[in-house]
PDB file of N, CA and C in Angstrom:
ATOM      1  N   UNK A   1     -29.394  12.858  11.086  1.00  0.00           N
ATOM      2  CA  UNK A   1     -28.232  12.622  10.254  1.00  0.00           C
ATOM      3  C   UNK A   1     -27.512  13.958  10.070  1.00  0.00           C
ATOM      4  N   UNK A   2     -26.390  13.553  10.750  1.00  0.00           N
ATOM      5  CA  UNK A   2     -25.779  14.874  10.518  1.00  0.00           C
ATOM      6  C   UNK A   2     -24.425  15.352   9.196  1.00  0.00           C
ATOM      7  N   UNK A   3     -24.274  16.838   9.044  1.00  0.00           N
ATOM      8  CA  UNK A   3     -23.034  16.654   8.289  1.00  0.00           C
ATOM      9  C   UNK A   3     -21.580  16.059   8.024  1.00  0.00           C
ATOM     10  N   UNK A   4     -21.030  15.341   7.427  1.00  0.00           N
ATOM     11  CA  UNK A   4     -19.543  14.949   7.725  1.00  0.00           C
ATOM     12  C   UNK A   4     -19.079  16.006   8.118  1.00  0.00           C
ATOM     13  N   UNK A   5     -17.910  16.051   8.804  1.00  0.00           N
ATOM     14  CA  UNK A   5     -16.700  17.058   9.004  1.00  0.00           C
ATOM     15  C   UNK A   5     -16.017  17.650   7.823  1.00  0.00           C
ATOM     16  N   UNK A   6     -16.245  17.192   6.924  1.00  0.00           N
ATOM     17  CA  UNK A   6     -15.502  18.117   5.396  1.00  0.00           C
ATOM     18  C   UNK A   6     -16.097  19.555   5.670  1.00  0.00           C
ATOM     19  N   UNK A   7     -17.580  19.796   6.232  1.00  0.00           N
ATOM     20  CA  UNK A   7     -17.773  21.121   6.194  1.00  0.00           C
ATOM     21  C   UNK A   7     -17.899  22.168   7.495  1.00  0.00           C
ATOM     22  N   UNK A   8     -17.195  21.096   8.516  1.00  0.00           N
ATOM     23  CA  UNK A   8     -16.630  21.739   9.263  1.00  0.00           C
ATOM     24  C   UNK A   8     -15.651  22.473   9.913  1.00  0.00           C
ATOM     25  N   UNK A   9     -14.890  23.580  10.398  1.00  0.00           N
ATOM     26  CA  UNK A   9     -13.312  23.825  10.265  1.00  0.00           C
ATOM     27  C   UNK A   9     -13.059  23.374  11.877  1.00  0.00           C
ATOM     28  N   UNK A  10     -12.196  22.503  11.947  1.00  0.00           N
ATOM     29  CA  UNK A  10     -11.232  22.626  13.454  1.00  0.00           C
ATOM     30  C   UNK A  10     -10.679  23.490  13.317  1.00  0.00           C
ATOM     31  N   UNK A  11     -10.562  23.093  15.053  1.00  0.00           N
ATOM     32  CA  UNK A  11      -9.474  24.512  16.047  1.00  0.00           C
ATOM     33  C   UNK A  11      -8.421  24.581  15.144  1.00  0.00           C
ATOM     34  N   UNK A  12      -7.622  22.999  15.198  1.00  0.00           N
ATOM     35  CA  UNK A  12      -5.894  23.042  15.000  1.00  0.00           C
ATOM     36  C   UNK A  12      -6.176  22.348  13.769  1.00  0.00           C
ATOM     37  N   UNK A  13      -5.500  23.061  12.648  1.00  0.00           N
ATOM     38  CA  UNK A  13      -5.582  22.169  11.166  1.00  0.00           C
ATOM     39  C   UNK A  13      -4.651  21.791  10.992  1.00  0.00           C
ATOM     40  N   UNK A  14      -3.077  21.794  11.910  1.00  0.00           N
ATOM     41  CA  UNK A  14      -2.237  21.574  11.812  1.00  0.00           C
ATOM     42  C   UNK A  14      -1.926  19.952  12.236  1.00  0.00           C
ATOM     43  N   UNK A  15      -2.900  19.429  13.290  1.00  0.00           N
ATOM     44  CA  UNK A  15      -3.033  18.157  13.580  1.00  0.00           C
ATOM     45  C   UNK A  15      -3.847  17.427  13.028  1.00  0.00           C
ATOM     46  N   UNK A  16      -4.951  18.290  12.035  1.00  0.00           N
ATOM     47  CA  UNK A  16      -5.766  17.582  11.387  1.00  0.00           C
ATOM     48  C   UNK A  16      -4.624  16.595  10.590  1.00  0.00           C
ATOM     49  N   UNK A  17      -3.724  17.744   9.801  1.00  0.00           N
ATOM     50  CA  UNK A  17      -3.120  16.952   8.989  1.00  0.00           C
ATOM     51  C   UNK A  17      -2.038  15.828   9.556  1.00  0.00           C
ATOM     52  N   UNK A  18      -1.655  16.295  10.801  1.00  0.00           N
ATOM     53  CA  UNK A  18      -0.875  15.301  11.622  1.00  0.00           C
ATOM     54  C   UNK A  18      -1.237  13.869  11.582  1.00  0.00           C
ATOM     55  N   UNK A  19      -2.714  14.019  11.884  1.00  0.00           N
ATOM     56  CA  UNK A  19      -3.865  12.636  12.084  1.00  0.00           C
ATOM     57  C   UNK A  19      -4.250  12.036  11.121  1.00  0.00           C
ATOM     58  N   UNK A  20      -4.558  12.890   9.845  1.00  0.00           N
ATOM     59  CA  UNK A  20      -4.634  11.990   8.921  1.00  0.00           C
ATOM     60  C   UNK A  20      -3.597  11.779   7.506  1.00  0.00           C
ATOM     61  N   UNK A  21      -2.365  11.996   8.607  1.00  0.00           N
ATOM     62  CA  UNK A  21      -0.962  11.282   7.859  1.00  0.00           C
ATOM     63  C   UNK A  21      -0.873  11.756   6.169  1.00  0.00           C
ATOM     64  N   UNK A  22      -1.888  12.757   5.985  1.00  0.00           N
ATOM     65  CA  UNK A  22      -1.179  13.118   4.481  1.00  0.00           C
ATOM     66  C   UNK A  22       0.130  13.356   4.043  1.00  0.00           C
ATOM     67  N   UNK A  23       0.967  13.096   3.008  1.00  0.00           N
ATOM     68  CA  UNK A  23       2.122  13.663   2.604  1.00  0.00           C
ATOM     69  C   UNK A  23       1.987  14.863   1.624  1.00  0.00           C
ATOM     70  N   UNK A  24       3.048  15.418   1.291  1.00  0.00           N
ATOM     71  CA  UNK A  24       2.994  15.979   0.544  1.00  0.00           C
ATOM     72  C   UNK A  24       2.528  15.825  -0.821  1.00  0.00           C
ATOM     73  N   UNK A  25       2.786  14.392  -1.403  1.00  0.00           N
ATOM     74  CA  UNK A  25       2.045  13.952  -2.585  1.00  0.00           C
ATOM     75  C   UNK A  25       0.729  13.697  -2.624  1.00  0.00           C
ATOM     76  N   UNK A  26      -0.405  13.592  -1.522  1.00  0.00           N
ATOM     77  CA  UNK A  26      -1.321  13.381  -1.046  1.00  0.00           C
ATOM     78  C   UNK A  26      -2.179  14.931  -1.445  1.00  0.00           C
ATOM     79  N   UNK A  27      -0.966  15.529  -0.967  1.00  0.00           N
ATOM     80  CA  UNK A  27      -1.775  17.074  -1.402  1.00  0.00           C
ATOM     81  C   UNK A  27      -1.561  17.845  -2.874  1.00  0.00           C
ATOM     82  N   UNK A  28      -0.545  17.278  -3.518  1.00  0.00           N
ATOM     83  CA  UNK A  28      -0.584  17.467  -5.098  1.00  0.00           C
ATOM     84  C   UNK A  28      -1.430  16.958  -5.671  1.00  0.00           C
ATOM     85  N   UNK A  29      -1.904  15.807  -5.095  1.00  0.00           N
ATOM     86  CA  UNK A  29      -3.050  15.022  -5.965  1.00  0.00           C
ATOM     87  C   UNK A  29      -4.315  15.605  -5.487  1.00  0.00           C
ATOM     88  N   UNK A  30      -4.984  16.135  -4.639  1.00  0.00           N
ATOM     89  CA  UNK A  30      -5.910  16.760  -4.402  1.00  0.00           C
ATOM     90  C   UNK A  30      -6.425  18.184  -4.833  1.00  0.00           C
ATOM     91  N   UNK A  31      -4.763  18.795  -4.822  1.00  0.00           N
ATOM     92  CA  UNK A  31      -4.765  20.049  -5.353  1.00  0.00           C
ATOM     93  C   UNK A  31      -5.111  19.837  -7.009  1.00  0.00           C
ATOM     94  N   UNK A  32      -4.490  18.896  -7.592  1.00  0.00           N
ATOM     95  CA  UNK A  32      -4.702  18.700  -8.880  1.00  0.00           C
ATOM     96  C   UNK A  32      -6.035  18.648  -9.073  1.00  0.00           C
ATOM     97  N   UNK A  33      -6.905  17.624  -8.301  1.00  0.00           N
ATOM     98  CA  UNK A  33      -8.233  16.922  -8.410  1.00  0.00           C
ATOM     99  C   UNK A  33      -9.284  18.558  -8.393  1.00  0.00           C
ATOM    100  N   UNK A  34      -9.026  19.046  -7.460  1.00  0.00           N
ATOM    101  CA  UNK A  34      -9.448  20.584  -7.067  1.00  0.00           C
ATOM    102  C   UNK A  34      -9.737  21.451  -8.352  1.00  0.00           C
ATOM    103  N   UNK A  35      -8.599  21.248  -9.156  1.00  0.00           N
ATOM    104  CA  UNK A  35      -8.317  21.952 -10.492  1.00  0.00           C
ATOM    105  C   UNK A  35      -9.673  21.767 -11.516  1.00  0.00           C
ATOM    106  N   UNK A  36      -9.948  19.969 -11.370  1.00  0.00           N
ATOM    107  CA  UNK A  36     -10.934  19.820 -12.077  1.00  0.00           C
ATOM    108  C   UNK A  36      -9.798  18.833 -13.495  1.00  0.00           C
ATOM    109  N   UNK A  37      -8.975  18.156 -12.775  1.00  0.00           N
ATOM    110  CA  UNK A  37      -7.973  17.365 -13.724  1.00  0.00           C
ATOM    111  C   UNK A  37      -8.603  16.047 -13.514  1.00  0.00           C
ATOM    112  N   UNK A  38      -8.466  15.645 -14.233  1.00  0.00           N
ATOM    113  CA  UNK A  38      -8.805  13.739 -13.962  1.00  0.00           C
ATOM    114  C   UNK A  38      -7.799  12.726 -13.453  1.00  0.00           C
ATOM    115  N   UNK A  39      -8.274  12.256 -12.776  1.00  0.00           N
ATOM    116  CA  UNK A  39      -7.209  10.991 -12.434  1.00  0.00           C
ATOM    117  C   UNK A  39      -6.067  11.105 -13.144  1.00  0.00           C
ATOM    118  N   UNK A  40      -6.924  10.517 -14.771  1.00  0.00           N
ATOM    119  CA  UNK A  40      -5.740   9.859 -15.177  1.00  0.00           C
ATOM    120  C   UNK A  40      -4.363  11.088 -16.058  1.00  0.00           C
ATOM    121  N   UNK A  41      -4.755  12.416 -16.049  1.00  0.00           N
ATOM    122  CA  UNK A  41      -4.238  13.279 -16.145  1.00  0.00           C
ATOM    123  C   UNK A  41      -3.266  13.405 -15.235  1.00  0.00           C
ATOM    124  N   UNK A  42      -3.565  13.383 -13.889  1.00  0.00           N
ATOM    125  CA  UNK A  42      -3.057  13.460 -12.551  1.00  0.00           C
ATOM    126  C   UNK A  42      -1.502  12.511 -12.939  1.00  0.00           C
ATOM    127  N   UNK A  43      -2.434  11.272 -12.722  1.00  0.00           N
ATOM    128  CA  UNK A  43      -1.267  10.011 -13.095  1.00  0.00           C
ATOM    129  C   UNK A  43       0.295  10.760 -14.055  1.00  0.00           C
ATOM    130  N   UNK A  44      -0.013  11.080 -15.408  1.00  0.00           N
ATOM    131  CA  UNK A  44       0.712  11.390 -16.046  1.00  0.00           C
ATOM    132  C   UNK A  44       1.514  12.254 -15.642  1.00  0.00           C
ATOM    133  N   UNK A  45       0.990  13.429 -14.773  1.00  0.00           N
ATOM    134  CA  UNK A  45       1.605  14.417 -14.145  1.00  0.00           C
ATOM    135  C   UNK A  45       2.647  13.731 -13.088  1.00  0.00           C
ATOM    136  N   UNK A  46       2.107  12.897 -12.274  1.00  0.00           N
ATOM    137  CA  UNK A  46       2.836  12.059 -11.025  1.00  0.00           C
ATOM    138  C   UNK A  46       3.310  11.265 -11.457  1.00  0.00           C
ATOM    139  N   UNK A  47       3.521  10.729 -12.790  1.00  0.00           N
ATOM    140  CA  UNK A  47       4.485   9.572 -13.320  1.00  0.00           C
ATOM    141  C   UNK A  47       4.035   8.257 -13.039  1.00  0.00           C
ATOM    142  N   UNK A  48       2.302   7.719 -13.013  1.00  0.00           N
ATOM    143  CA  UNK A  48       1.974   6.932 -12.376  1.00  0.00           C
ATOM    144  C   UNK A  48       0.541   6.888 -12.568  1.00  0.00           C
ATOM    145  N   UNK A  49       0.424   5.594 -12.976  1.00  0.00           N
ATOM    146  CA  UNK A  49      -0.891   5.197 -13.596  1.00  0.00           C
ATOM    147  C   UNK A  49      -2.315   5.995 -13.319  1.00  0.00           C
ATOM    148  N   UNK A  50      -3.481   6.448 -13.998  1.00  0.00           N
ATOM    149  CA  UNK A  50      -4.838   6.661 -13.591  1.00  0.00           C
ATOM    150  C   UNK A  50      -5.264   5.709 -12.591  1.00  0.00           C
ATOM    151  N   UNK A  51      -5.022   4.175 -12.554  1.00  0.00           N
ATOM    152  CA  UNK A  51      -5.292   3.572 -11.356  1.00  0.00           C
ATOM    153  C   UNK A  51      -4.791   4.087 -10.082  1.00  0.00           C
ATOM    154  N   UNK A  52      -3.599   4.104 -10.221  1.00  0.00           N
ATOM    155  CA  UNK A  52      -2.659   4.438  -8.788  1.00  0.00           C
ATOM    156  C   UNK A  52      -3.087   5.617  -8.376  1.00  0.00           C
ATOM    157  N   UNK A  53      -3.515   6.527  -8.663  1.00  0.00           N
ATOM    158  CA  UNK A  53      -4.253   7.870  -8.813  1.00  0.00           C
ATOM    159  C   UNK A  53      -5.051   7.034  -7.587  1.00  0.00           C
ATOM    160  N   UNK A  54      -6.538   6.711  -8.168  1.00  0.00           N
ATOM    161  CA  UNK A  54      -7.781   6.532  -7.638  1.00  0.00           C
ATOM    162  C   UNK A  54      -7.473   5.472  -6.841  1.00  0.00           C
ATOM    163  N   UNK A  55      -6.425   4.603  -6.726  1.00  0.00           N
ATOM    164  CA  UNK A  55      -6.469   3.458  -5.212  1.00  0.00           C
ATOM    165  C   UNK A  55      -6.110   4.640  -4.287  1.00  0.00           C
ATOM    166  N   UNK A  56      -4.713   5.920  -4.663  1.00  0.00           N
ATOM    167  CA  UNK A  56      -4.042   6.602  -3.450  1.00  0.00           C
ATOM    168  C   UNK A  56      -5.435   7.340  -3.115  1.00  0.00           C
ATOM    169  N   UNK A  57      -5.619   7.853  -4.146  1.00  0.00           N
ATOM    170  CA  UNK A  57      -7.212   8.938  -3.764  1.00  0.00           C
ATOM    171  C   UNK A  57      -8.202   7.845  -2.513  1.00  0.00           C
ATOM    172  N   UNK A  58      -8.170   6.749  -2.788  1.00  0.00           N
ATOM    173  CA  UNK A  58      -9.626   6.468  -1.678  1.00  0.00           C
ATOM    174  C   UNK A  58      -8.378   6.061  -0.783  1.00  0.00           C
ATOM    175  N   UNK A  59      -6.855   5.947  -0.144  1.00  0.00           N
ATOM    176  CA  UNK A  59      -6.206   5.730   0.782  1.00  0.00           C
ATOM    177  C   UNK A  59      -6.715   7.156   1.443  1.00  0.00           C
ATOM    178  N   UNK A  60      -6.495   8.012   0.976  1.00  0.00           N
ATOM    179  CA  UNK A  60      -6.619   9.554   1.881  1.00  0.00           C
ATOM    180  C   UNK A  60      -8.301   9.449   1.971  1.00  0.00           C
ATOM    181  N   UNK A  61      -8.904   8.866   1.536  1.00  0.00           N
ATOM    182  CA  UNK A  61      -9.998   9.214   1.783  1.00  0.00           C
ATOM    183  C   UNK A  61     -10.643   8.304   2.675  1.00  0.00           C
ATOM    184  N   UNK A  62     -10.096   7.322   3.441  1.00  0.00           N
ATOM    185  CA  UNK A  62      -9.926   6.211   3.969  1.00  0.00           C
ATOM    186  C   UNK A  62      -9.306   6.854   5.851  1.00  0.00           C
ATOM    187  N   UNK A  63      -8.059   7.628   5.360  1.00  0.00           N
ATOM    188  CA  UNK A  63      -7.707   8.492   6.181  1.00  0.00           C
ATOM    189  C   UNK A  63      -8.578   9.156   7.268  1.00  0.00           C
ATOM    190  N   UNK A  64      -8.798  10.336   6.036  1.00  0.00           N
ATOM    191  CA  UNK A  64      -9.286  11.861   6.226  1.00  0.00           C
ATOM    192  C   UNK A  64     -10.815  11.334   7.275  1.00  0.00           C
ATOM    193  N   UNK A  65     -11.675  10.118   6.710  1.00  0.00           N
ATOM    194  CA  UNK A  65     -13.006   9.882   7.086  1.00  0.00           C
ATOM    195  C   UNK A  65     -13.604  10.467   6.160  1.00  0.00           C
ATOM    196  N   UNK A  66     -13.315  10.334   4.839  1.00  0.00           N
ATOM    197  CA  UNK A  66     -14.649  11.007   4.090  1.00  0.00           C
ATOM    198  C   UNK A  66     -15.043   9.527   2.975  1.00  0.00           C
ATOM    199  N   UNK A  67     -15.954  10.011   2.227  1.00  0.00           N
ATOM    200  CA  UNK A  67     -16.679   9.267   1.042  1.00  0.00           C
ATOM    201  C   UNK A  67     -15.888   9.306  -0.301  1.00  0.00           C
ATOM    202  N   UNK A  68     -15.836  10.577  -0.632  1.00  0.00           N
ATOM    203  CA  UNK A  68     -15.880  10.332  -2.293  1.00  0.00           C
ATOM    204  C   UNK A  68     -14.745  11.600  -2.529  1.00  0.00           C
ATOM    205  N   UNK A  69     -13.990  11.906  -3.712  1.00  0.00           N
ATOM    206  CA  UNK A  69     -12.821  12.435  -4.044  1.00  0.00           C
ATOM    207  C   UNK A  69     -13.270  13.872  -3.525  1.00  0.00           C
ATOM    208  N   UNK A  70     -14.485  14.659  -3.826  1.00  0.00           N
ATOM    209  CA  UNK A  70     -14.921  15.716  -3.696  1.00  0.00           C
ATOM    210  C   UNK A  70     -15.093  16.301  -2.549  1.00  0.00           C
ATOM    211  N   UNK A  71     -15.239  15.341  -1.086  1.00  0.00           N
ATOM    212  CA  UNK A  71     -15.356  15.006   0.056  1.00  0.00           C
ATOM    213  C   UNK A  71     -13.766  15.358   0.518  1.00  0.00           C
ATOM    214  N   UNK A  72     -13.117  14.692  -0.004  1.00  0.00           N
ATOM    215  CA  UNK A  72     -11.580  15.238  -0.199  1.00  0.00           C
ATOM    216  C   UNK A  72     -11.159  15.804  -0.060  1.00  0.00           C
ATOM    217  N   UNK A  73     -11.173  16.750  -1.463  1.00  0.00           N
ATOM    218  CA  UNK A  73     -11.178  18.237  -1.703  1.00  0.00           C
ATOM    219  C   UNK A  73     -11.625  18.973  -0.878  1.00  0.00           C
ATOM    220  N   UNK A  74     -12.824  19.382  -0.725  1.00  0.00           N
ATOM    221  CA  UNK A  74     -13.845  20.213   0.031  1.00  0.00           C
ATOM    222  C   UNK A  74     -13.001  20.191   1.757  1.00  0.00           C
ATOM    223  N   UNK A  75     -12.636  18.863   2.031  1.00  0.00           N
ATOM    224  CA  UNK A  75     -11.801  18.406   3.566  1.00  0.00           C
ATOM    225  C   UNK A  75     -10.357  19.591   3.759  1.00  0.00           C
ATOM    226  N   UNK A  76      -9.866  19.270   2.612  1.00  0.00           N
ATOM    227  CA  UNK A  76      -8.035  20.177   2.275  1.00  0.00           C
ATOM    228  C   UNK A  76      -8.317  21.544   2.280  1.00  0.00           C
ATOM    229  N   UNK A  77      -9.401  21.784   1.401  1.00  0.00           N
ATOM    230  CA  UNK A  77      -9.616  23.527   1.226  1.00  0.00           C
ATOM    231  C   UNK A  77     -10.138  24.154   2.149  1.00  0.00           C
ATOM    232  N   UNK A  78     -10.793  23.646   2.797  1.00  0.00           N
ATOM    233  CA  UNK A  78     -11.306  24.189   4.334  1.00  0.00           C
ATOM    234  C   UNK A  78     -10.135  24.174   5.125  1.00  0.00           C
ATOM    235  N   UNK A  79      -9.427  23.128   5.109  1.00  0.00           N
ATOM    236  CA  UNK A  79      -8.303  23.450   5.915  1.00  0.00           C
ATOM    237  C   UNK A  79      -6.929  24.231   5.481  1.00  0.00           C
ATOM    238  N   UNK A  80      -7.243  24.767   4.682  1.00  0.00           N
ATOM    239  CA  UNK A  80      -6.232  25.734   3.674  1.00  0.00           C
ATOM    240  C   UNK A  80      -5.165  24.726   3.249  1.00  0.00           C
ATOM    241  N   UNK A  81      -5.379  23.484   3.138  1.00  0.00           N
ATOM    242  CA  UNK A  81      -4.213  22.791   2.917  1.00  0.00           C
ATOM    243  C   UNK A  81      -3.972  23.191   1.381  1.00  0.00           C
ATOM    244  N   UNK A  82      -4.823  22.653   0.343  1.00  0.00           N
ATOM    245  CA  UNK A  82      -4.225  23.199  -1.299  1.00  0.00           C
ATOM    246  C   UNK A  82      -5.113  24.837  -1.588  1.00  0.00           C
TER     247      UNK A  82
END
């Protein structure tokens, strides 16, 4: 059993993000999450429910190929994205 790719770095991080279609709001919310903000903090910040938060959060995480919000994170910051 090996590691996911969150703790691995690719060549090109520039297609990482190509491939897994993040937007720019994709990466405010991660960057936020990063911070150690909560969802539903997030929400308020983005004008948009603690739910809508955590459905978009597991869309990118759905994306990216990872598990869990932290999986996420750990995915973006390796790739210098936030």
């Amino acid at each position: 059993m090996g590691f996911p790719d969150v703790v691995s770095r690719g060549d090109n991080l520039a297609s990482d993000l190509d491939r897994a279609g993040l937007t720019a709001d994709d990466l405010l919310l991660l960057a936020e999450l990063a911070k150690g903000v909560s969802a539903d903090r997030v929400g308020r910040r983005l004008d948009v429910s603690g739910r809508t938060v955590r459905r978009r959060l597991r869309g990118i995480c759905d994306r990216i190929g990872v598990e869990t919000a932290i999986e996420a994170v750990a995915w973006a910051a390796r790739r210098r994205l936030i």
